[in-house]
PDB file of N, CA and C in Angstrom:
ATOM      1  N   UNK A   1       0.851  -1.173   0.000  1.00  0.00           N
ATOM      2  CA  UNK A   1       0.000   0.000   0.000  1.00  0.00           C
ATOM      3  C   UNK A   1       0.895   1.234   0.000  1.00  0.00           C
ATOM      4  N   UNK A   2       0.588   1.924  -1.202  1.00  0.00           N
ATOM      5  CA  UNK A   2       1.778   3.707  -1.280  1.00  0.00           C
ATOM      6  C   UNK A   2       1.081   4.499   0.322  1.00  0.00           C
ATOM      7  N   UNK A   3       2.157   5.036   0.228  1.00  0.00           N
ATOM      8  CA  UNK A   3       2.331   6.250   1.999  1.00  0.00           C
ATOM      9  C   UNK A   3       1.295   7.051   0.871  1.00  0.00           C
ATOM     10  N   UNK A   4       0.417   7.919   2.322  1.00  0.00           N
ATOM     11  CA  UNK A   4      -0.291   8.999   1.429  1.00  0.00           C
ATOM     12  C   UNK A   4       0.478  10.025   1.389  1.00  0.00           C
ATOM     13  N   UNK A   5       0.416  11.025   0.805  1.00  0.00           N
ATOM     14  CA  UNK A   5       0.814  12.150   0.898  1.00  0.00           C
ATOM     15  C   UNK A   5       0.416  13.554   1.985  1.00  0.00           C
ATOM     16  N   UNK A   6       0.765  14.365   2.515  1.00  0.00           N
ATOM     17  CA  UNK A   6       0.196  15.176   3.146  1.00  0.00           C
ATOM     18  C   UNK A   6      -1.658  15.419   3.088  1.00  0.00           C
ATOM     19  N   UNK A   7      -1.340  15.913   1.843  1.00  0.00           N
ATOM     20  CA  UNK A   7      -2.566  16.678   1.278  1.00  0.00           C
ATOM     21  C   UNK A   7      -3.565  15.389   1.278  1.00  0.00           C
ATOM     22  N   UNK A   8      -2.963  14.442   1.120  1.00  0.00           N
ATOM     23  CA  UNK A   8      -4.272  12.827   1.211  1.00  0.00           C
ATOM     24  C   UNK A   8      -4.425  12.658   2.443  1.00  0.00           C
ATOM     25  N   UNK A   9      -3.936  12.807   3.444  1.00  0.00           N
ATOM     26  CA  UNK A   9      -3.609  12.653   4.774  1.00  0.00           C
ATOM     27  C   UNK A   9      -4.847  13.536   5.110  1.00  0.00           C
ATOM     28  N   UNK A  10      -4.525  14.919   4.858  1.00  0.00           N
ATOM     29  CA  UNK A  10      -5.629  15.676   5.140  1.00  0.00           C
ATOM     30  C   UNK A  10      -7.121  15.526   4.919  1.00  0.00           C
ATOM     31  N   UNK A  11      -6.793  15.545   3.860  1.00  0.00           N
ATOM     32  CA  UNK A  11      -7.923  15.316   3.185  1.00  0.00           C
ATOM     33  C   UNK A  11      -9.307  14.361   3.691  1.00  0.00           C
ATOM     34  N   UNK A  12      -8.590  13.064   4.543  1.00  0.00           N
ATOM     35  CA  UNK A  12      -8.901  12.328   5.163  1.00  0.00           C
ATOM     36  C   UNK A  12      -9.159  12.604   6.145  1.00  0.00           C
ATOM     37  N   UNK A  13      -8.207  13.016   6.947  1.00  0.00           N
ATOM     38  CA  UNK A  13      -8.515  13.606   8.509  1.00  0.00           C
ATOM     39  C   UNK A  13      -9.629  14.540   8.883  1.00  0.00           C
ATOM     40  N   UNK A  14      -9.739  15.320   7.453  1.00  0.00           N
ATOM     41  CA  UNK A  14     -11.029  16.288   7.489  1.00  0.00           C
ATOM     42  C   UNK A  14     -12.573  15.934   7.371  1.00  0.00           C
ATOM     43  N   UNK A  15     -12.623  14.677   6.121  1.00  0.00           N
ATOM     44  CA  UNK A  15     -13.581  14.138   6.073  1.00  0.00           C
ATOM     45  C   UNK A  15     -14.123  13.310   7.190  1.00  0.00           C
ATOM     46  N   UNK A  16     -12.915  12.148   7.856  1.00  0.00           N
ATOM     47  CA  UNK A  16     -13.708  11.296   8.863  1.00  0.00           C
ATOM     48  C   UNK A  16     -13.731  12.355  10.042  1.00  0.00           C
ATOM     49  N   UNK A  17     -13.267  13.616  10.247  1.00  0.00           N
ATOM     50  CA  UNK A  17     -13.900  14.476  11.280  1.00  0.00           C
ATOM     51  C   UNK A  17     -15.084  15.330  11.160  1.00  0.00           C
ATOM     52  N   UNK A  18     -15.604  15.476  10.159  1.00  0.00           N
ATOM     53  CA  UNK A  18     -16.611  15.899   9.849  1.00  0.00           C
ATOM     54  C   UNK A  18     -17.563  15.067   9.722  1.00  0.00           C
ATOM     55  N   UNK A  19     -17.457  13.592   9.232  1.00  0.00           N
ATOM     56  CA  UNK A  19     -18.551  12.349   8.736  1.00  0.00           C
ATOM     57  C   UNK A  19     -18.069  11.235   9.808  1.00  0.00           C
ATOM     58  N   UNK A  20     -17.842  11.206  11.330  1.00  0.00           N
ATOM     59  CA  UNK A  20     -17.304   9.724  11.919  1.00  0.00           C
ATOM     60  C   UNK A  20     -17.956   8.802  11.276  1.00  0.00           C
ATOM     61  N   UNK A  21     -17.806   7.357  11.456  1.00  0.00           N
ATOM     62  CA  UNK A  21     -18.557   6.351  11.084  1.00  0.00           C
ATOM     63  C   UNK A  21     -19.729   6.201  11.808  1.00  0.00           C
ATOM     64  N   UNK A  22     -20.923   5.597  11.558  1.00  0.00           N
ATOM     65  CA  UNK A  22     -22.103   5.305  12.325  1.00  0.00           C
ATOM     66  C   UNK A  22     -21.917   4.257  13.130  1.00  0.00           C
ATOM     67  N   UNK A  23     -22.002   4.092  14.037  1.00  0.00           N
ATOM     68  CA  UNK A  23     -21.846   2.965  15.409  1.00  0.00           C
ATOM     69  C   UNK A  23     -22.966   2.649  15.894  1.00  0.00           C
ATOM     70  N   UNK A  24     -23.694   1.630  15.563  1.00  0.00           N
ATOM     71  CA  UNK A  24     -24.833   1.117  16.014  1.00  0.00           C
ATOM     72  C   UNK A  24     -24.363  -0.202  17.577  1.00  0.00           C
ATOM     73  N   UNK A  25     -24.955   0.268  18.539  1.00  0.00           N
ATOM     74  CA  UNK A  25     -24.423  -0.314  19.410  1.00  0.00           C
ATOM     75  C   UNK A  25     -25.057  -1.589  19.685  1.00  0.00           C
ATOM     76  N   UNK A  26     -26.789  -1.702  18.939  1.00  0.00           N
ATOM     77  CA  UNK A  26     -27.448  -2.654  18.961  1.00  0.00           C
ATOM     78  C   UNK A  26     -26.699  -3.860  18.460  1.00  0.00           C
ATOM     79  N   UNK A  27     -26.189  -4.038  17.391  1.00  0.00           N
ATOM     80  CA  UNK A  27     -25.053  -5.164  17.047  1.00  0.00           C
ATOM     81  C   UNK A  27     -24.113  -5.790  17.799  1.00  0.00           C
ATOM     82  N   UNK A  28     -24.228  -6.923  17.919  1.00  0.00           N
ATOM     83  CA  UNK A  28     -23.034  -7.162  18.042  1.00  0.00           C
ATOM     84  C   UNK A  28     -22.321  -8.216  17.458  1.00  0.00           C
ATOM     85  N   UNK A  29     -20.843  -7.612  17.717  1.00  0.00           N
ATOM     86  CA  UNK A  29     -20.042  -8.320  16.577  1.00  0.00           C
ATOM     87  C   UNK A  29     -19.360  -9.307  17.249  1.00  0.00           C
ATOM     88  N   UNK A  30     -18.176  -9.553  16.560  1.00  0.00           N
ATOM     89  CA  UNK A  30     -17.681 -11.441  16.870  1.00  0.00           C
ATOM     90  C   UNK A  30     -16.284 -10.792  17.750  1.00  0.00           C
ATOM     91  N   UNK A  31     -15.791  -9.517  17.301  1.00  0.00           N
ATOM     92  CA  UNK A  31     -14.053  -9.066  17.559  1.00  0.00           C
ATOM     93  C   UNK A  31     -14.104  -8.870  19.230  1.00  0.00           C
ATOM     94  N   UNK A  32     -12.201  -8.514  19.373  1.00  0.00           N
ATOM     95  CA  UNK A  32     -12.374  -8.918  20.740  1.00  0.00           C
ATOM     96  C   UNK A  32     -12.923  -7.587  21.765  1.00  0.00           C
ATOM     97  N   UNK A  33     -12.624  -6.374  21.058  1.00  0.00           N
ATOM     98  CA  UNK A  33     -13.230  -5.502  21.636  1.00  0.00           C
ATOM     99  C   UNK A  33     -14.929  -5.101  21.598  1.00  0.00           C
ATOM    100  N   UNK A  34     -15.683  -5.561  20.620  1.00  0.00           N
ATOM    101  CA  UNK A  34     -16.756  -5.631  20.227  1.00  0.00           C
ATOM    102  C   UNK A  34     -17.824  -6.404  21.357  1.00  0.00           C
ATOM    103  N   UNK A  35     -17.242  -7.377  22.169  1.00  0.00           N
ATOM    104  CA  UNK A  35     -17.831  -7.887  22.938  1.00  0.00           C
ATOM    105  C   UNK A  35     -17.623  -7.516  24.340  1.00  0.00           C
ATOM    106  N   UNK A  36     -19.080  -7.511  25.049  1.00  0.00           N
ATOM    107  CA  UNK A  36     -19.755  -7.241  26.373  1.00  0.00           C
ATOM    108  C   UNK A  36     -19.033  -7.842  27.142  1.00  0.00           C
ATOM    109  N   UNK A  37     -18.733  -8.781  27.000  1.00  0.00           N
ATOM    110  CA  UNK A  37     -18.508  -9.864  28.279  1.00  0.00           C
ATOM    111  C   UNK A  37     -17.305  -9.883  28.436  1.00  0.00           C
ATOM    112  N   UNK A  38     -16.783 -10.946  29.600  1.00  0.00           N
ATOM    113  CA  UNK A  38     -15.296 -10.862  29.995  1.00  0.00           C
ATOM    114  C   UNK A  38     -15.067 -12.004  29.171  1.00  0.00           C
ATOM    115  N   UNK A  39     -13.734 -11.399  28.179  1.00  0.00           N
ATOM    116  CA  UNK A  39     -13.296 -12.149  27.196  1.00  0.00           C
ATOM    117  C   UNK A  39     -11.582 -12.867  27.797  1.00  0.00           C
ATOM    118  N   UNK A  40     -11.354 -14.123  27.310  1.00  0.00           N
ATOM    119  CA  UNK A  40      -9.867 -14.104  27.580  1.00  0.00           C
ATOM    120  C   UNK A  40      -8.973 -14.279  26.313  1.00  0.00           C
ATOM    121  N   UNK A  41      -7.863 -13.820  26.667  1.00  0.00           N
ATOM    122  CA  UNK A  41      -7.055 -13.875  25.771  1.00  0.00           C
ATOM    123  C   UNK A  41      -6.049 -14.693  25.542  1.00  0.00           C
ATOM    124  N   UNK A  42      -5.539 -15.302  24.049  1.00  0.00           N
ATOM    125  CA  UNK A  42      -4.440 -16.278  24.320  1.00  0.00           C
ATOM    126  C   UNK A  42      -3.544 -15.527  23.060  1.00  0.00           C
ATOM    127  N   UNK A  43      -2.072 -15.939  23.063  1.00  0.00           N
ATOM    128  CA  UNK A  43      -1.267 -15.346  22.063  1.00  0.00           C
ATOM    129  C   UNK A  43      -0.986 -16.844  21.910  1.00  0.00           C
ATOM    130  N   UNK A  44      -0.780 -16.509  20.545  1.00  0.00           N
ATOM    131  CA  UNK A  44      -0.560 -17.816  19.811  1.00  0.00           C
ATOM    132  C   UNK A  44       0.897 -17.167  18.728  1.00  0.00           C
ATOM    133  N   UNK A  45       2.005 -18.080  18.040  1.00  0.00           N
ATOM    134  CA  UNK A  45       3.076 -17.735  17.179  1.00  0.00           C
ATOM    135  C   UNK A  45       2.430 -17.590  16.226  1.00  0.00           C
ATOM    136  N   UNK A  46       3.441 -16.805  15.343  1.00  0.00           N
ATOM    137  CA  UNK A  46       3.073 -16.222  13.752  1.00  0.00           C
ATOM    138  C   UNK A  46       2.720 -17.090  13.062  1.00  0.00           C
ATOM    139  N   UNK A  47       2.688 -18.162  13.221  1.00  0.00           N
ATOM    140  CA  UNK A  47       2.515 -19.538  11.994  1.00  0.00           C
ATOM    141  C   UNK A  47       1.405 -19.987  12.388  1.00  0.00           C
ATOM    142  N   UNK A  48       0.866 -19.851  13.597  1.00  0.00           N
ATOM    143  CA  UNK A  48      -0.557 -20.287  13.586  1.00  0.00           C
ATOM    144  C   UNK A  48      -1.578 -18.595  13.327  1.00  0.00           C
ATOM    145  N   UNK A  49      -1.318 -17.480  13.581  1.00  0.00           N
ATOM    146  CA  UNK A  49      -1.882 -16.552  13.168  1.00  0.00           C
ATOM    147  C   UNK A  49      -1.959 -16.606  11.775  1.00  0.00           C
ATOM    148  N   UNK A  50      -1.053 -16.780  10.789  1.00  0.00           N
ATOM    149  CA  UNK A  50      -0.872 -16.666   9.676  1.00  0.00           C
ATOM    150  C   UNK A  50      -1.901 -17.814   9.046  1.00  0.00           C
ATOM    151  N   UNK A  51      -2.170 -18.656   9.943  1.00  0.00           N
ATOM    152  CA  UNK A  51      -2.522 -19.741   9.434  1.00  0.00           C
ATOM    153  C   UNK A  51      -4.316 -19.483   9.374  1.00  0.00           C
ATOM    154  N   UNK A  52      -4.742 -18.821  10.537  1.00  0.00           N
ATOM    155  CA  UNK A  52      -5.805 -18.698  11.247  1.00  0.00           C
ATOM    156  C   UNK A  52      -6.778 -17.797  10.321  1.00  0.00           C
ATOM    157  N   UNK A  53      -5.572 -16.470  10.272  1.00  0.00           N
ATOM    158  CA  UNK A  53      -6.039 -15.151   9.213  1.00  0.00           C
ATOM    159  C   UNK A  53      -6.451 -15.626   7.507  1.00  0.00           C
ATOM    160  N   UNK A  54      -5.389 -16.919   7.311  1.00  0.00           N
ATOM    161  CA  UNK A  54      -5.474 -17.328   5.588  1.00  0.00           C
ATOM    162  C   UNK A  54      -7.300 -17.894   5.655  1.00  0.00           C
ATOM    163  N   UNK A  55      -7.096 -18.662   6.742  1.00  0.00           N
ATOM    164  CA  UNK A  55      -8.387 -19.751   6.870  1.00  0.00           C
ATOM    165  C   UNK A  55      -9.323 -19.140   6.662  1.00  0.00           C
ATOM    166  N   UNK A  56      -9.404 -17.774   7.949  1.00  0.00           N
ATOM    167  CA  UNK A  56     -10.574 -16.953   7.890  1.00  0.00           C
ATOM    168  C   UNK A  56     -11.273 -16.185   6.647  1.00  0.00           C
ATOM    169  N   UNK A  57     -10.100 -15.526   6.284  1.00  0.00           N
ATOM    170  CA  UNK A  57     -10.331 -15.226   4.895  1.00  0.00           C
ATOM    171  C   UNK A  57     -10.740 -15.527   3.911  1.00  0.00           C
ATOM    172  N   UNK A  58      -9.969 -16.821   3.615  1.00  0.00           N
ATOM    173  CA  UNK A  58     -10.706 -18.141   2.445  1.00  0.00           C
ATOM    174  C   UNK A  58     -12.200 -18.138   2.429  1.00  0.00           C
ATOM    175  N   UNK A  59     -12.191 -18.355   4.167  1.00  0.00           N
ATOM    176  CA  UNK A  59     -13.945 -19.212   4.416  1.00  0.00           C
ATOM    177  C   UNK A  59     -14.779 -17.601   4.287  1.00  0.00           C
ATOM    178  N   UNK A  60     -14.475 -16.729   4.541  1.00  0.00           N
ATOM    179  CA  UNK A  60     -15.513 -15.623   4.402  1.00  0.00           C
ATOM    180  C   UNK A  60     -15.589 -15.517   5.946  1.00  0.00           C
ATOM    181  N   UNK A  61     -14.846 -15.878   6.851  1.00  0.00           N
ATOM    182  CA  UNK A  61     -15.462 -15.779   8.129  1.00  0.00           C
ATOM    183  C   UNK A  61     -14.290 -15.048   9.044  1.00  0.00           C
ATOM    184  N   UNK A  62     -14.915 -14.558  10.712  1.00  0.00           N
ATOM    185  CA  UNK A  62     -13.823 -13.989  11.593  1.00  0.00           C
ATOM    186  C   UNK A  62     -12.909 -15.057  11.535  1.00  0.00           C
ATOM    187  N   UNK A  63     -11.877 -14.581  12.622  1.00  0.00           N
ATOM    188  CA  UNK A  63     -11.095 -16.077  13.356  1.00  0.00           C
ATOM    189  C   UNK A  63     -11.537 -16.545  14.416  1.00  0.00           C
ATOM    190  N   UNK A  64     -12.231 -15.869  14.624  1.00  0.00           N
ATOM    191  CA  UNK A  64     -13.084 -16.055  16.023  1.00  0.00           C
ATOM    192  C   UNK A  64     -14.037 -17.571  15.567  1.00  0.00           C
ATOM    193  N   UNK A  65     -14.422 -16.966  14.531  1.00  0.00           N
ATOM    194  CA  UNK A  65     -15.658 -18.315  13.629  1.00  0.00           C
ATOM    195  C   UNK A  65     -14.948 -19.621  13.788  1.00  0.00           C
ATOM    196  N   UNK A  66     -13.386 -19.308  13.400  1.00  0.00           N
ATOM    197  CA  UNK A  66     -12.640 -20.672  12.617  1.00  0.00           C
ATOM    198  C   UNK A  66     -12.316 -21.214  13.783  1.00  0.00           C
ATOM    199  N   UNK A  67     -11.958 -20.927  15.132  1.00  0.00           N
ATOM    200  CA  UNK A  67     -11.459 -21.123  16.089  1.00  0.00           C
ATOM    201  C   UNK A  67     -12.983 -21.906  16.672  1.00  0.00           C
ATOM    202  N   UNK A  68     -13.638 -21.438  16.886  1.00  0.00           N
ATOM    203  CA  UNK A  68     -15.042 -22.152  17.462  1.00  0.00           C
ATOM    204  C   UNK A  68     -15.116 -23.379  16.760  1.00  0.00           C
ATOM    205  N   UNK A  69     -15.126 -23.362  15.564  1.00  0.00           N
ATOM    206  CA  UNK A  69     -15.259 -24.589  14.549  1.00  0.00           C
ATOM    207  C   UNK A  69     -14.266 -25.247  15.300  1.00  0.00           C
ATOM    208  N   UNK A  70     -13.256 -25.292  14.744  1.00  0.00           N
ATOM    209  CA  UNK A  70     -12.501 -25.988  15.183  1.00  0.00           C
ATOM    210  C   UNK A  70     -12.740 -26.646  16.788  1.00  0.00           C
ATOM    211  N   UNK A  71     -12.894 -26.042  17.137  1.00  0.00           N
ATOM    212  CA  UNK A  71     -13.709 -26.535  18.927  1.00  0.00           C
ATOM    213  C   UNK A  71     -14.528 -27.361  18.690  1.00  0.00           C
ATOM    214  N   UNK A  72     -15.187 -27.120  18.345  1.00  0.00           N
ATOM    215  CA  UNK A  72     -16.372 -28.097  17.796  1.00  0.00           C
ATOM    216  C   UNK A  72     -16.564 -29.024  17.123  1.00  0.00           C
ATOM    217  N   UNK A  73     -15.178 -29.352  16.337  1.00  0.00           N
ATOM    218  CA  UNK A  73     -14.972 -30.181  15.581  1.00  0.00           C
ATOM    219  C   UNK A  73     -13.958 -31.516  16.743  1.00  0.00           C
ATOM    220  N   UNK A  74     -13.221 -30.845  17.384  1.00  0.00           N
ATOM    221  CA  UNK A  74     -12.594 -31.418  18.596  1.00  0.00           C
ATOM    222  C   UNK A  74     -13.396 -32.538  19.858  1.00  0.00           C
ATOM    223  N   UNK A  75     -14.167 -31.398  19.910  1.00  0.00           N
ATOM    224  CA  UNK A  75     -15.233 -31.903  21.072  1.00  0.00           C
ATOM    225  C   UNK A  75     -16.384 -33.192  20.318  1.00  0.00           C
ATOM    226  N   UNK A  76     -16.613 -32.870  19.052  1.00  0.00           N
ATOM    227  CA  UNK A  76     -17.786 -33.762  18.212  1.00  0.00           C
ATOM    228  C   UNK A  76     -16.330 -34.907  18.384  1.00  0.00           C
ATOM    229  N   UNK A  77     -15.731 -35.152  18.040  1.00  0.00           N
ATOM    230  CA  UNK A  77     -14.837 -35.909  17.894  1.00  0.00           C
ATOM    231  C   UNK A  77     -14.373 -36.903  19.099  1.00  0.00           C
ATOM    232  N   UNK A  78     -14.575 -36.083  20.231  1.00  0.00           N
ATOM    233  CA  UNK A  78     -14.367 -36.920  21.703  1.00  0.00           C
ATOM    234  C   UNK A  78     -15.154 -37.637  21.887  1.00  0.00           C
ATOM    235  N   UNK A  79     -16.718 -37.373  21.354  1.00  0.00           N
ATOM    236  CA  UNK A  79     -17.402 -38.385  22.332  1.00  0.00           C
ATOM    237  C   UNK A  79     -17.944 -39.342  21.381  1.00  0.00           C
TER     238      UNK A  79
END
């Protein structure tokens, strides 16, 4: 992705200060800040992020999605 230039910079800064985005709070979404509840967190290495982000992408879905699946595919599997 090219660096913007000043004047694009601006240009930008002026518009999303004049137009913020609309934030409907009724939604809610899948991300980690997006959610109400007490969330936990795990760090995982670059090779499984990399891996996680390709997946998500492919499938049309969060990682949040692919990660549940995968749970679920684990757990169907145990019993």
């Amino acid at each position: 992705m090219p660096e913007l230039t000043e004047e694009e910079y601006d240009a930008l800064d002026e518009y999303y200060t004049k137009n913020p985005p609309a934030v409907n709070p009724s939604k809610n979404g899948t991300g980690f800040f997006s959610k109400r509840i007490a969330a936990h967190s795990v760090t995982i290495d670059s090779f499984s992020a990399n891996y996680l982000f390709s997946k998500a992408m492919s499938a049309h879905k969060t990682p949040a999605e692919i990660i549940n699946d995968m749970i679920q595919r684990e757990i169907t599997a145990a019993i």
